[in-house]
C-alpha atoms as a PDB file:
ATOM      1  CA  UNK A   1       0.000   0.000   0.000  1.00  0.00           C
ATOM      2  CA  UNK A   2       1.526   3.463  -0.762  1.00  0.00           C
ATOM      3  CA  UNK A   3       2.124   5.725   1.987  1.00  0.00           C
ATOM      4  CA  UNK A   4       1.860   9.607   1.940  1.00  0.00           C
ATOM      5  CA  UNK A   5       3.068  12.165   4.560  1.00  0.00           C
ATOM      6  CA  UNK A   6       1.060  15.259   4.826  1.00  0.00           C
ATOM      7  CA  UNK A   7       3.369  17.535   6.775  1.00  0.00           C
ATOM      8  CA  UNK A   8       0.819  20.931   7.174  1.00  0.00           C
ATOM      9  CA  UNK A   9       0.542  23.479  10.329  1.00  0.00           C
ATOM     10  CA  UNK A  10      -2.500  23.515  12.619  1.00  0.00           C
ATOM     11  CA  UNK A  11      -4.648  26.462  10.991  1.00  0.00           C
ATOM     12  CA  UNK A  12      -8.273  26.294  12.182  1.00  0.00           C
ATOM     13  CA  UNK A  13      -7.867  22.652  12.061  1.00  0.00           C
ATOM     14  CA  UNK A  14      -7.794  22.600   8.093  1.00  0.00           C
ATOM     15  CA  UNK A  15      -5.437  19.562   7.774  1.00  0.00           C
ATOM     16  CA  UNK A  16      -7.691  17.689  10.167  1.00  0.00           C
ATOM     17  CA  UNK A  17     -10.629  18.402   6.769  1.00  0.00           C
ATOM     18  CA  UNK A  18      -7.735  17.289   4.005  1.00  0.00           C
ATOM     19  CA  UNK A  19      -6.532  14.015   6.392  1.00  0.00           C
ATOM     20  CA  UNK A  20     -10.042  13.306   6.175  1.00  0.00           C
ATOM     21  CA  UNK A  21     -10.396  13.418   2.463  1.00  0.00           C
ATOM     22  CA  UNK A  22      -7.480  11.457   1.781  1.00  0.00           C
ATOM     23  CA  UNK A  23      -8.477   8.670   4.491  1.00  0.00           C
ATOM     24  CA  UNK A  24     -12.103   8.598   2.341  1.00  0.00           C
ATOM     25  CA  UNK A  25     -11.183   9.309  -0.792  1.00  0.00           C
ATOM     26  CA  UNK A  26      -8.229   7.426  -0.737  1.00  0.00           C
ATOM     27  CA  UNK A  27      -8.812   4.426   1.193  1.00  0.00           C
ATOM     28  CA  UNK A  28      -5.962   2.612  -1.393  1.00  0.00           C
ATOM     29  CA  UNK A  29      -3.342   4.536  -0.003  1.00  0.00           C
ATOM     30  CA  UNK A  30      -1.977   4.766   3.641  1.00  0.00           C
ATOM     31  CA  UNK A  31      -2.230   7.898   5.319  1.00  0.00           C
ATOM     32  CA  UNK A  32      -0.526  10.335   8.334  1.00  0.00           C
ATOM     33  CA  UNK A  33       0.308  13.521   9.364  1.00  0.00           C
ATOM     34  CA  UNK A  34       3.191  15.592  11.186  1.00  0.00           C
ATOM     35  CA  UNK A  35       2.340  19.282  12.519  1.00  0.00           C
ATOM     36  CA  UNK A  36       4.415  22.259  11.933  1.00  0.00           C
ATOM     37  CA  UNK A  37       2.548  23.401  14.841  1.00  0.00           C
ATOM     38  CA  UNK A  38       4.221  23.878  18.083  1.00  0.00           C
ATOM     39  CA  UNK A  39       2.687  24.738  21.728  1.00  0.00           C
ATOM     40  CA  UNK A  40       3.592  28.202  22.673  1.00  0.00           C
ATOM     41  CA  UNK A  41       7.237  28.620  24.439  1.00  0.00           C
ATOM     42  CA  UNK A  42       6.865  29.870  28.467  1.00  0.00           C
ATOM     43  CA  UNK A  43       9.371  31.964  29.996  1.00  0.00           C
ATOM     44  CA  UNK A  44      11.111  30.684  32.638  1.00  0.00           C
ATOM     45  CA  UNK A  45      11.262  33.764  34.496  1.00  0.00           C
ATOM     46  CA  UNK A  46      11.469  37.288  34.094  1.00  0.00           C
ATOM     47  CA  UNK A  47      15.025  37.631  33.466  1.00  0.00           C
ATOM     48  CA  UNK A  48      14.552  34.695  30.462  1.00  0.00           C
ATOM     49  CA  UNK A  49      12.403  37.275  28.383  1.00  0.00           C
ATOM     50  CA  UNK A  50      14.414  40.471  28.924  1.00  0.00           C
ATOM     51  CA  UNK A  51      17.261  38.246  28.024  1.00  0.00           C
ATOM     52  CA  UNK A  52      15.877  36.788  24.905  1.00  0.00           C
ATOM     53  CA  UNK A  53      14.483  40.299  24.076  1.00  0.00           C
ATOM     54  CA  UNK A  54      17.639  41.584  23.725  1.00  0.00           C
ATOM     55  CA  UNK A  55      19.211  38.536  22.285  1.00  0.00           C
ATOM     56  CA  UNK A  56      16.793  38.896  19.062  1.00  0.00           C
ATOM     57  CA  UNK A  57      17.953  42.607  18.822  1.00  0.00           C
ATOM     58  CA  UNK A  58      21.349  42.234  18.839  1.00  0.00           C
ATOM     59  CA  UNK A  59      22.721  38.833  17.757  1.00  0.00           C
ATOM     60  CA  UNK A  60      19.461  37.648  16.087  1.00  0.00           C
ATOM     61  CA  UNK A  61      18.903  34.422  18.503  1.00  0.00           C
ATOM     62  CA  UNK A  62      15.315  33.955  19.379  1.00  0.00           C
ATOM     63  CA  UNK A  63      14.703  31.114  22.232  1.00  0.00           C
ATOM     64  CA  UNK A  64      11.150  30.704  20.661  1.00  0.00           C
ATOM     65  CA  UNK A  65      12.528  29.926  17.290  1.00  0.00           C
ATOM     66  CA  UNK A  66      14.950  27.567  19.148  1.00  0.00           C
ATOM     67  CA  UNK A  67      12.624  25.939  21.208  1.00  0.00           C
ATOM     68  CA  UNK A  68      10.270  25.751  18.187  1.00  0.00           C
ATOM     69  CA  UNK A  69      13.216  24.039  15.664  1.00  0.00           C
ATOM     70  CA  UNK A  70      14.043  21.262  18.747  1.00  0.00           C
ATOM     71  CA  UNK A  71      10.617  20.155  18.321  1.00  0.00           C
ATOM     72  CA  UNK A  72      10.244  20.018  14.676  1.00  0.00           C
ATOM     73  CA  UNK A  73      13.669  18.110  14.455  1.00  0.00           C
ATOM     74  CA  UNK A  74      11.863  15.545  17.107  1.00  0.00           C
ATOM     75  CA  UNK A  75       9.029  14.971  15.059  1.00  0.00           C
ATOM     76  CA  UNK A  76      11.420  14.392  11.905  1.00  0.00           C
ATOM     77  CA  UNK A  77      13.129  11.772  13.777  1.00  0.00           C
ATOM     78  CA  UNK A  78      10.619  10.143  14.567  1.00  0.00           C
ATOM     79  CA  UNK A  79       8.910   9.456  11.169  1.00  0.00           C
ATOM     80  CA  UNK A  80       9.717   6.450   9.021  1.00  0.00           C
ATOM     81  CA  UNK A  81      12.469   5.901   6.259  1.00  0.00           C
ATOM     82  CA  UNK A  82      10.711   6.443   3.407  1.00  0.00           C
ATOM     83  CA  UNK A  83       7.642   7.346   1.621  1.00  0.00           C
ATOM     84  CA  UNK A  84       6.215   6.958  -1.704  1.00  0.00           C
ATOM     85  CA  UNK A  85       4.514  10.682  -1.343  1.00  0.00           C
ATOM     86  CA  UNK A  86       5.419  13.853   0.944  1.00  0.00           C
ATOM     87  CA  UNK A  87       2.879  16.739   0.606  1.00  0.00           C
ATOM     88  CA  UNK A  88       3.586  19.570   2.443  1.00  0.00           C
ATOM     89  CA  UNK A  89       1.503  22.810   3.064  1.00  0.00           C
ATOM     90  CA  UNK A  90       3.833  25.844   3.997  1.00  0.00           C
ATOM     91  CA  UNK A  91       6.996  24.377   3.779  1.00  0.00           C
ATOM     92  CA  UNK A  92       8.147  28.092   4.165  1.00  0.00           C
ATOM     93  CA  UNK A  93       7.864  27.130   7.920  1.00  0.00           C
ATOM     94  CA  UNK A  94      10.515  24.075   7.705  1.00  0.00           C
ATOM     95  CA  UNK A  95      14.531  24.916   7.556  1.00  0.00           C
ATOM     96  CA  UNK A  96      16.348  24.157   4.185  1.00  0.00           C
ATOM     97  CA  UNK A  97      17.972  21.171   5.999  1.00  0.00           C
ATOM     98  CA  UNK A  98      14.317  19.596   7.158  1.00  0.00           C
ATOM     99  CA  UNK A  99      13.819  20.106   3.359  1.00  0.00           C
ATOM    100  CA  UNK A 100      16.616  18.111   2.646  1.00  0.00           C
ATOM    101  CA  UNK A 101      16.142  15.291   4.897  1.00  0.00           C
ATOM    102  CA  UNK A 102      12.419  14.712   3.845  1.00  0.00           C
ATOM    103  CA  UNK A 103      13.527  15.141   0.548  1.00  0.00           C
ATOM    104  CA  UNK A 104      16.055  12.040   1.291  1.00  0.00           C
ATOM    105  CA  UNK A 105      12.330  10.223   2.227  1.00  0.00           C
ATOM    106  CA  UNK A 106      10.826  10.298  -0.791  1.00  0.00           C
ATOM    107  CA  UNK A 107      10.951  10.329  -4.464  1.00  0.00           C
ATOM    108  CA  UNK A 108       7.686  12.424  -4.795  1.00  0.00           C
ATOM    109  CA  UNK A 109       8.023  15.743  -2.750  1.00  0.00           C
ATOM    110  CA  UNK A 110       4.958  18.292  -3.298  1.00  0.00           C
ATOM    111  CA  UNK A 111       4.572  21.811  -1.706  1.00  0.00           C
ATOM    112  CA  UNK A 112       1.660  23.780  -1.600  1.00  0.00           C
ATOM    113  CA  UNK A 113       1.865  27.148  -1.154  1.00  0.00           C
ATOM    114  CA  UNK A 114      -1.912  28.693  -0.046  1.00  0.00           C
ATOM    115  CA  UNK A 115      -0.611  32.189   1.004  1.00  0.00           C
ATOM    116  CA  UNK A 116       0.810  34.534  -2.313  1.00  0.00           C
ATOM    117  CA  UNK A 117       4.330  34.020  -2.417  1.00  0.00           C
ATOM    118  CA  UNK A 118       4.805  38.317  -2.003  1.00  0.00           C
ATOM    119  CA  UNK A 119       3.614  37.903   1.506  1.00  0.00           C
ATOM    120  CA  UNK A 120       6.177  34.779   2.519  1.00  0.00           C
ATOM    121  CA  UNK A 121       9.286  35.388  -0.010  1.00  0.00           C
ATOM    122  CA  UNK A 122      11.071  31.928   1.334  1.00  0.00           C
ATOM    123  CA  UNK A 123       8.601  30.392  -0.687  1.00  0.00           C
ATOM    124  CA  UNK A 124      10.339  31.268  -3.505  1.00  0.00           C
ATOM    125  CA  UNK A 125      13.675  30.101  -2.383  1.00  0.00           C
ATOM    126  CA  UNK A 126      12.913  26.327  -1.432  1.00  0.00           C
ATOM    127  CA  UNK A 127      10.710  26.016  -4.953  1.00  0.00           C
ATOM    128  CA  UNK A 128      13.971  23.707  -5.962  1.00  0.00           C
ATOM    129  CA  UNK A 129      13.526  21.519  -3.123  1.00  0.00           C
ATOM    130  CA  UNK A 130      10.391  20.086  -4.648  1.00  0.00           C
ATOM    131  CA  UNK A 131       9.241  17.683  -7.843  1.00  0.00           C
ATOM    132  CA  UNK A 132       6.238  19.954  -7.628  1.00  0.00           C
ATOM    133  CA  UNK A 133       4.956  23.263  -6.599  1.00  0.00           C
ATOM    134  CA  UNK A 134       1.210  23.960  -6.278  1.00  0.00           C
ATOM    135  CA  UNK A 135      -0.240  27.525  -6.089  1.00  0.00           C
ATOM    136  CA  UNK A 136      -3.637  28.759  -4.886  1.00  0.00           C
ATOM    137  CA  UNK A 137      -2.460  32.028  -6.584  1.00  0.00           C
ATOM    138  CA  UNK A 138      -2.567  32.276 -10.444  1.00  0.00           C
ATOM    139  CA  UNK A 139      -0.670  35.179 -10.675  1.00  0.00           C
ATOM    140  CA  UNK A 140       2.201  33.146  -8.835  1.00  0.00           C
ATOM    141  CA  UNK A 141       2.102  30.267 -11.196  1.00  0.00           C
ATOM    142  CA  UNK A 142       2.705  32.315 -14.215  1.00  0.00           C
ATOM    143  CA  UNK A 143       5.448  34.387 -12.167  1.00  0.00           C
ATOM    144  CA  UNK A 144       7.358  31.267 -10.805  1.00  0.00           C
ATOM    145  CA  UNK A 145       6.474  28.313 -13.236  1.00  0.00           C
ATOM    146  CA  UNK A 146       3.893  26.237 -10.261  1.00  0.00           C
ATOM    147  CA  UNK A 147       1.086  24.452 -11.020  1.00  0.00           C
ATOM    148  CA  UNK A 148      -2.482  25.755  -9.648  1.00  0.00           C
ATOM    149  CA  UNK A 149      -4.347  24.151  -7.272  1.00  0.00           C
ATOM    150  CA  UNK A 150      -7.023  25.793  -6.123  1.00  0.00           C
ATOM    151  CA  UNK A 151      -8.623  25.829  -2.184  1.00  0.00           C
ATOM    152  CA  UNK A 152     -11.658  23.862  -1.684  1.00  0.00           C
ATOM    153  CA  UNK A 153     -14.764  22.748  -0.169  1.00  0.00           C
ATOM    154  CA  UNK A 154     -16.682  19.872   1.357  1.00  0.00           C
ATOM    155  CA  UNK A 155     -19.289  21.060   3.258  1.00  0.00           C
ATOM    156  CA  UNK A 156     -22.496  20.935   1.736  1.00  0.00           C
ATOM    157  CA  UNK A 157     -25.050  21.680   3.962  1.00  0.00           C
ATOM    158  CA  UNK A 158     -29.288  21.718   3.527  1.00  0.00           C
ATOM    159  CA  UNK A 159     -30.586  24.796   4.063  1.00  0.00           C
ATOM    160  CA  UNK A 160     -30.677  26.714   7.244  1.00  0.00           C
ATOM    161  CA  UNK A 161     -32.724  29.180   9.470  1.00  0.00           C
ATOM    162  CA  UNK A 162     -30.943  32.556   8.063  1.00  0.00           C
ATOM    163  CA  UNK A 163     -30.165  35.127  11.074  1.00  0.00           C
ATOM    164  CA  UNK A 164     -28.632  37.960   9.192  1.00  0.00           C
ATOM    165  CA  UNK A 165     -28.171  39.366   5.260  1.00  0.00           C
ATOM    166  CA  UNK A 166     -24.638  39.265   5.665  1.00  0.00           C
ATOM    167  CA  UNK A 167     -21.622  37.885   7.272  1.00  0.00           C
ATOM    168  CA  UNK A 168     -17.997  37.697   7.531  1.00  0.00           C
ATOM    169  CA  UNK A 169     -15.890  35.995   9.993  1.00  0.00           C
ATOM    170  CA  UNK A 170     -11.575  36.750  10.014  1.00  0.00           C
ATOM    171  CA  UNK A 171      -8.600  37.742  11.864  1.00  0.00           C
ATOM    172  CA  UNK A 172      -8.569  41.652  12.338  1.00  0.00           C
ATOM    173  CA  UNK A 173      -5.675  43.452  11.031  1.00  0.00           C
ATOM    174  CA  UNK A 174      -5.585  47.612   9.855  1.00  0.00           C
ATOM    175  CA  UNK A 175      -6.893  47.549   6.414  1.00  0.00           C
ATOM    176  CA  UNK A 176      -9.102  44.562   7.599  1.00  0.00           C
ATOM    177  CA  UNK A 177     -10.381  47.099  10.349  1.00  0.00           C
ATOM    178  CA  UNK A 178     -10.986  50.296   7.912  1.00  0.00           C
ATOM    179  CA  UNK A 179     -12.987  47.934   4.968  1.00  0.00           C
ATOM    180  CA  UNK A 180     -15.342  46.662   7.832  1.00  0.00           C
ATOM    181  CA  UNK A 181     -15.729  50.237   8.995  1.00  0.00           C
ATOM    182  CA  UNK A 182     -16.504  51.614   5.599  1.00  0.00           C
ATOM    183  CA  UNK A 183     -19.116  48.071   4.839  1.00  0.00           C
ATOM    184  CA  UNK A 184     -20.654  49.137   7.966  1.00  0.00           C
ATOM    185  CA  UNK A 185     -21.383  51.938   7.744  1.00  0.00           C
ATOM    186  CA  UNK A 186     -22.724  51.646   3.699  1.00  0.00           C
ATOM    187  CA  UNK A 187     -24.937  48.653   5.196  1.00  0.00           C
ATOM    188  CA  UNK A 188     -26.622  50.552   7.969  1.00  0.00           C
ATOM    189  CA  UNK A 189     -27.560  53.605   5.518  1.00  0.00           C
ATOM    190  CA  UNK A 190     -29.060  51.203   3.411  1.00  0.00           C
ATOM    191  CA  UNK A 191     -30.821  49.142   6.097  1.00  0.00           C
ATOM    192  CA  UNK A 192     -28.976  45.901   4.965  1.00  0.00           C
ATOM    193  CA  UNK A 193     -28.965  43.258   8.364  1.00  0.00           C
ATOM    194  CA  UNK A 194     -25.128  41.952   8.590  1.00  0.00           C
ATOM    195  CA  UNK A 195     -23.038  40.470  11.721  1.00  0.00           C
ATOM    196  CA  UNK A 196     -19.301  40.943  11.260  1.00  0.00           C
ATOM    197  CA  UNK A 197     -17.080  38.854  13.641  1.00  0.00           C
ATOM    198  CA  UNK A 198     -13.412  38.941  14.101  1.00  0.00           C
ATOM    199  CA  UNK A 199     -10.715  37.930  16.671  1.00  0.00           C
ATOM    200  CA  UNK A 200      -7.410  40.513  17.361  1.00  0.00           C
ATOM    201  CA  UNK A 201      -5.027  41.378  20.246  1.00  0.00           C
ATOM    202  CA  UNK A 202      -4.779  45.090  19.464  1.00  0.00           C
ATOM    203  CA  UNK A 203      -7.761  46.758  21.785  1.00  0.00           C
ATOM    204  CA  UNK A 204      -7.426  50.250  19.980  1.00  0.00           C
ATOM    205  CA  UNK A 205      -9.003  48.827  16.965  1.00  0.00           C
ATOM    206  CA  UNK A 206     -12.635  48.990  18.311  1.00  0.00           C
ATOM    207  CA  UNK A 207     -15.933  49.713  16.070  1.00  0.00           C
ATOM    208  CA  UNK A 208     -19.264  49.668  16.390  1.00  0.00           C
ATOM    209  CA  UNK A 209     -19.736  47.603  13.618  1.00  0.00           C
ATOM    210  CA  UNK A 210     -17.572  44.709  14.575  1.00  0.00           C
ATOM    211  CA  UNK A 211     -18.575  41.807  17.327  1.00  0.00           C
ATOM    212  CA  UNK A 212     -15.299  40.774  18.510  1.00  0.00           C
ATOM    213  CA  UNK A 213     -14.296  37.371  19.454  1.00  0.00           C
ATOM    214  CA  UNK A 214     -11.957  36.201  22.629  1.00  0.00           C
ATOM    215  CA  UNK A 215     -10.905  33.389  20.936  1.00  0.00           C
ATOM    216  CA  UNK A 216     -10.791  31.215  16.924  1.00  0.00           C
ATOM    217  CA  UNK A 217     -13.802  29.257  15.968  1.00  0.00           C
ATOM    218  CA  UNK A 218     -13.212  25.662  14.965  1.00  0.00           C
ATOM    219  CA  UNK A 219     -13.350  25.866  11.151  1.00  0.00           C
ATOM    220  CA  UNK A 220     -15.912  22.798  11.423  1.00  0.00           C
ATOM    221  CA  UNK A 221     -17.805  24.903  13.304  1.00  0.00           C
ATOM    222  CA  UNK A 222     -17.475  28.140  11.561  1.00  0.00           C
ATOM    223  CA  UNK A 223     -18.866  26.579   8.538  1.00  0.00           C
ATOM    224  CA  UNK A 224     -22.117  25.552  10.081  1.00  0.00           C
ATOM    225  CA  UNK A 225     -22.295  29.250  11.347  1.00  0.00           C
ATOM    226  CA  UNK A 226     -21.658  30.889   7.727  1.00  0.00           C
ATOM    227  CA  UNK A 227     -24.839  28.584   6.553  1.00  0.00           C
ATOM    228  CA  UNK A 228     -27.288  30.432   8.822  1.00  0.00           C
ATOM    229  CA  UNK A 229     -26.627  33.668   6.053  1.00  0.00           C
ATOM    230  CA  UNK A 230     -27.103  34.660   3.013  1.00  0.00           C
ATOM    231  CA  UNK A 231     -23.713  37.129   1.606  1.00  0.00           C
ATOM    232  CA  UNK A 232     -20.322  35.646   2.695  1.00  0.00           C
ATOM    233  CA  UNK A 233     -18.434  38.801   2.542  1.00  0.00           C
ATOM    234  CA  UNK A 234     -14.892  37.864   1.642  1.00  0.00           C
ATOM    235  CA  UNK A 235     -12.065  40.352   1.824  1.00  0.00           C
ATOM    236  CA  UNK A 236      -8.666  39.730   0.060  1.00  0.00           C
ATOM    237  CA  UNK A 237      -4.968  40.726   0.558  1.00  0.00           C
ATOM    238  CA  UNK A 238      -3.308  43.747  -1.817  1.00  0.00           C
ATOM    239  CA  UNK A 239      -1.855  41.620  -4.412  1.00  0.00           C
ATOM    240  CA  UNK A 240      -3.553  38.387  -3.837  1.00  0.00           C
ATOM    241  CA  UNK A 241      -4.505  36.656  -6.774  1.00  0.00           C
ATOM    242  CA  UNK A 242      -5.485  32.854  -5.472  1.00  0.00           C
ATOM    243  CA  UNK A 243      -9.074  32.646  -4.072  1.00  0.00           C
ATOM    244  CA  UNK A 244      -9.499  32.193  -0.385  1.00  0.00           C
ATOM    245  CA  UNK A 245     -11.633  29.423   1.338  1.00  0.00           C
ATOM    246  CA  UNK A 246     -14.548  32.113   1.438  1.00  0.00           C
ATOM    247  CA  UNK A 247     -15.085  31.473  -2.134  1.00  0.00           C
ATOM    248  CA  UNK A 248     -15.464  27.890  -1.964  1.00  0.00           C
ATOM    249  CA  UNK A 249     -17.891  27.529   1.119  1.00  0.00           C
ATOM    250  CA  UNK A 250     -20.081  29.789  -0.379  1.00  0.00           C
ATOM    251  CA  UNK A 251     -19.490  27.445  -3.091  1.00  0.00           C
ATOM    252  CA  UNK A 252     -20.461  24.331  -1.658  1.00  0.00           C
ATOM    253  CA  UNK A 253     -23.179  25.987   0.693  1.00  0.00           C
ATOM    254  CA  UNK A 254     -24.670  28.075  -2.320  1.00  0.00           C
ATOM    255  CA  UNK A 255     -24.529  31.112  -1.054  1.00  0.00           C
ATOM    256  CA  UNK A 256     -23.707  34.367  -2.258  1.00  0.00           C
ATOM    257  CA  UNK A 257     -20.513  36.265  -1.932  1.00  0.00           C
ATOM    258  CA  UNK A 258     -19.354  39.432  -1.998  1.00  0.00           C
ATOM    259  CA  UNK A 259     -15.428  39.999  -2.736  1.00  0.00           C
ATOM    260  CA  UNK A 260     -12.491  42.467  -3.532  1.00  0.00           C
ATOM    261  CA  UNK A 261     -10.877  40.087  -5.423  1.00  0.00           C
ATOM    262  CA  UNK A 262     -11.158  40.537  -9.015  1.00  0.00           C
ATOM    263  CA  UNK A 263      -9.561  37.393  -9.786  1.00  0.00           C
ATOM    264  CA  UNK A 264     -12.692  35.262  -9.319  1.00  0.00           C
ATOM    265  CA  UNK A 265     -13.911  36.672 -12.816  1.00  0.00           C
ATOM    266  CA  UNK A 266     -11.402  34.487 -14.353  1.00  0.00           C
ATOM    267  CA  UNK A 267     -13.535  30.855 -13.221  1.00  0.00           C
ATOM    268  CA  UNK A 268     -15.908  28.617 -14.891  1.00  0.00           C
ATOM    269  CA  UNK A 269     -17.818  28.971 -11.830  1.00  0.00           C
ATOM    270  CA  UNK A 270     -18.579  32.993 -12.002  1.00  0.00           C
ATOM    271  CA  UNK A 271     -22.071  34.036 -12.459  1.00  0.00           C
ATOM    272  CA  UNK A 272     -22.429  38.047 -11.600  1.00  0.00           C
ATOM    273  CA  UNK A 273     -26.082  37.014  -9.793  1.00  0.00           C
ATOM    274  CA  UNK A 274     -23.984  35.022  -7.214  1.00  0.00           C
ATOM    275  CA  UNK A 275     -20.348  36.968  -6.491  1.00  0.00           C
ATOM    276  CA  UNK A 276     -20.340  40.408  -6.379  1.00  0.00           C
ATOM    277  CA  UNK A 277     -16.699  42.084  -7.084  1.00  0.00           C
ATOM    278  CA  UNK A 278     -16.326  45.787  -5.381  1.00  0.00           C
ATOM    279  CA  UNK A 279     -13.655  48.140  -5.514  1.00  0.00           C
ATOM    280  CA  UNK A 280     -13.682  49.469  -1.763  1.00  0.00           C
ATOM    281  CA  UNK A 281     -12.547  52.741  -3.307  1.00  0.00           C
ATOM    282  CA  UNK A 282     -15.851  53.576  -4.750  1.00  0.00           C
ATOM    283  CA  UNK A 283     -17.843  51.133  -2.736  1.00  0.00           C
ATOM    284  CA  UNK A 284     -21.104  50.624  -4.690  1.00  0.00           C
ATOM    285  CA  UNK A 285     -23.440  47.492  -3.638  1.00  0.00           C
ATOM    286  CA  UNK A 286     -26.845  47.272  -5.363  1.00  0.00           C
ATOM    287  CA  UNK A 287     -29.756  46.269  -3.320  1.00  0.00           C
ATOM    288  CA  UNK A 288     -30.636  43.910  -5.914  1.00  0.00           C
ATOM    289  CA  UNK A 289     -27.916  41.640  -5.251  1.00  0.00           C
ATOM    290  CA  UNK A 290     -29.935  41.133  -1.911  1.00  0.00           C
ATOM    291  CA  UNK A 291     -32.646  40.548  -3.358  1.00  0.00           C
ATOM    292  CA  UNK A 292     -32.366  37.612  -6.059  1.00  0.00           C
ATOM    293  CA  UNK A 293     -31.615  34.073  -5.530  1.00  0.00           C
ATOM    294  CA  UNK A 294     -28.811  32.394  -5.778  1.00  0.00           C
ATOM    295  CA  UNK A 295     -28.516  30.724  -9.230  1.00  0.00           C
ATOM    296  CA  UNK A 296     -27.238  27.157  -8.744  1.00  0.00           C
ATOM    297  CA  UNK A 297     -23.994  26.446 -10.768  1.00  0.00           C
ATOM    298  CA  UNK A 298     -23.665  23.184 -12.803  1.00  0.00           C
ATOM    299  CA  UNK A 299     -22.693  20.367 -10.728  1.00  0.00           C
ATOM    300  CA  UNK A 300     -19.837  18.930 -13.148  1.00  0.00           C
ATOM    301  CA  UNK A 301     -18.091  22.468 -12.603  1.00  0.00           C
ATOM    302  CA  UNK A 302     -18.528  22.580  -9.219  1.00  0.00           C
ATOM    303  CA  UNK A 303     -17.048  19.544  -8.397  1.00  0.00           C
ATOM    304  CA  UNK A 304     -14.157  20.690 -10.103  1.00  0.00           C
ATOM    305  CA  UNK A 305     -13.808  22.720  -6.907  1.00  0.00           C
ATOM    306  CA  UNK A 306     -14.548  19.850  -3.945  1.00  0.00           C
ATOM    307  CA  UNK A 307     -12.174  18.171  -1.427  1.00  0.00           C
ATOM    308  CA  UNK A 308     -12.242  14.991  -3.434  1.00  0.00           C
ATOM    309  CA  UNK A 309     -11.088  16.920  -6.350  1.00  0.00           C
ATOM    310  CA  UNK A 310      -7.975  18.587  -4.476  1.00  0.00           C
ATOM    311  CA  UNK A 311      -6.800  14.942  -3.093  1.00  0.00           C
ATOM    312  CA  UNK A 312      -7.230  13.275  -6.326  1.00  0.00           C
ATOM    313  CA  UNK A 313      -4.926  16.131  -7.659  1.00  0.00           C
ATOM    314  CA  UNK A 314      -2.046  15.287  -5.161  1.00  0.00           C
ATOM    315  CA  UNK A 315      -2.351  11.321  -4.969  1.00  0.00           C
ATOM    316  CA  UNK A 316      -2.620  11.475  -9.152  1.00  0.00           C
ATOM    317  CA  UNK A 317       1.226  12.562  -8.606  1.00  0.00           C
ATOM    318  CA  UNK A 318       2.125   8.730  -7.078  1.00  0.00           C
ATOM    319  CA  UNK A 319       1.668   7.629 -11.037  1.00  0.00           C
ATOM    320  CA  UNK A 320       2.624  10.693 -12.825  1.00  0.00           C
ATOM    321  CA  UNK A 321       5.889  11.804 -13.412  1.00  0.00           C
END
């Protein structure tokens, strides 16, 4: 039986979705997973964090990075000679000589990159590391030679009890903080219902307009919640070309989105009754949009975009060169 590695970091509990997938769509092939995730390091004292503060100013040692490579190089050990596949999401996160000792495990070493390469450069460097480079971000592939691969979904839900028009659930960062503002306040003068949540550390970016979370949803979970509305409001990074997850869940939920990313125009799956692209420079949302159903997209395109689709993708490269 052939044996695959998926080496990916704990976000939201994401790999826990793609293990899943390949354990059911997959049941030929064998299976497991290492975490780039690490428990947060705790000071021993006092004295241990002025210490290391000035350490990481002045020589450029951090004891969290330290602490954080001694585990990583634990888990290495402790996985098996060889493989016949290694997929690994953000391998930006390993060193080049973890690179180079999984690449010594296996014949077939994939990377996927879902973050744009502008916002991570070491992404570029270790692109020779790998047989294959995948790329949620179009613009990336043509830049750097990689091969797309979009995100995906799998949760396809029946219909729910709807609480609010629309919704948007993210981390909060600055330009996060002044597009919510700016939605918020175009939504109330036009009396459109919408609940937008977000988790941050920074207190001084309050609004009225954003319910603020103390800690991250489950991204099981989260789904079911984005089902109870009708607009998934999606915003995207400057210079983002790849689709984020937003775009698929509304996908598989059939929902409506609303996004900044102009990109989406570009797939089989784009009908202007369902996404909405704005410009949050002149923001301009008709009413209608509200107000007409969601037209349901052919079902041999959409699966083009599900879960089974993305691990067929990355087991297809066991038999293809």
């Amino acid at each position: 039986m052939p044996t695959v590695l998926i080496i990916a970091p704990d976000a939201s509990n994401i790999y826990k979705i793609i293990l899943k997938g390949f354990h059911t769509f997959n049941t030929e092939v064998k299976t497991e997973v290492m975490l780039l995730t690490t428990s947060p390091y705790k000071y021993k004292s006092k004295t241990e964090k002025i210490v290391n503060f000035l350490s990481k100013t002045f020589i450029n040692r951090n004891i969290k990075d330290i602490y954080h490579s001694k585990i990583i190089d634990e888990r290495l050990k402790n996985l098996q000679d060889k493989y016949d596949l290694i997929f690994i999401i953000r391998p930006d996160l390993l060193s080049d000589n973890n690179l180079s000792l999984l690449k010594s495990k296996t014949s077939k070493l994939i990377a996927y990159y879902w973050d744009t390469i502008a916002f991570f450069p070491r992404k570029k460097k270790i692109i020779p590391f790998f047989n294959k480079v995948y790329s949620f971000d179009s613009q990336d592939c043509k830049d750097f030679k990689l091969t797309l691969l979009t995100n995906f979904y799998y949760y396809e839900p029946a219909p729910a009890e709807i609480y609010k028009t629309l919704f948007s659930i993210s981390h909060l960062e600055k330009r996060r903080y002044k597009l919510f503002n700016e939605m918020g306040i175009f939504l109330e003068e036009n009396n459109i219902s919408y609940r937008f949540m977000t988790r941050q550390t920074v207190e001084k970016l309050k609004s009225p307009y954003i319910e603020y979370m103390q800690e991250s949803i489950p991204y099981s979970e989260m789904l079911k919640l984005l089902n109870h509305y009708e607009v998934i409001l999606d915003i995207t990074k400057p210079n983002q070309a790849g689709l984020s997850f937003r775009i698929f869940e509304s996908l598989g939920m059939n929902k409506k989105i609303i996004t900044n990313n102009r990109t989406v125009m570009e797939y089989d799956f784009y009908n202007p009754n369902n996404i909405l692209v704005i410009d949050f420079d002149y923001l301009v949302i008709p009413k209608s949009f509200f107000e007409t159903p969601f037209q349901p997209i052919d079902e041999s395109i959409k699966q083009q975009y599900h879960l089974h689709s993305f691990v067929q993708t990355v087991i297809g490269n066991l038999v293809n060169p």
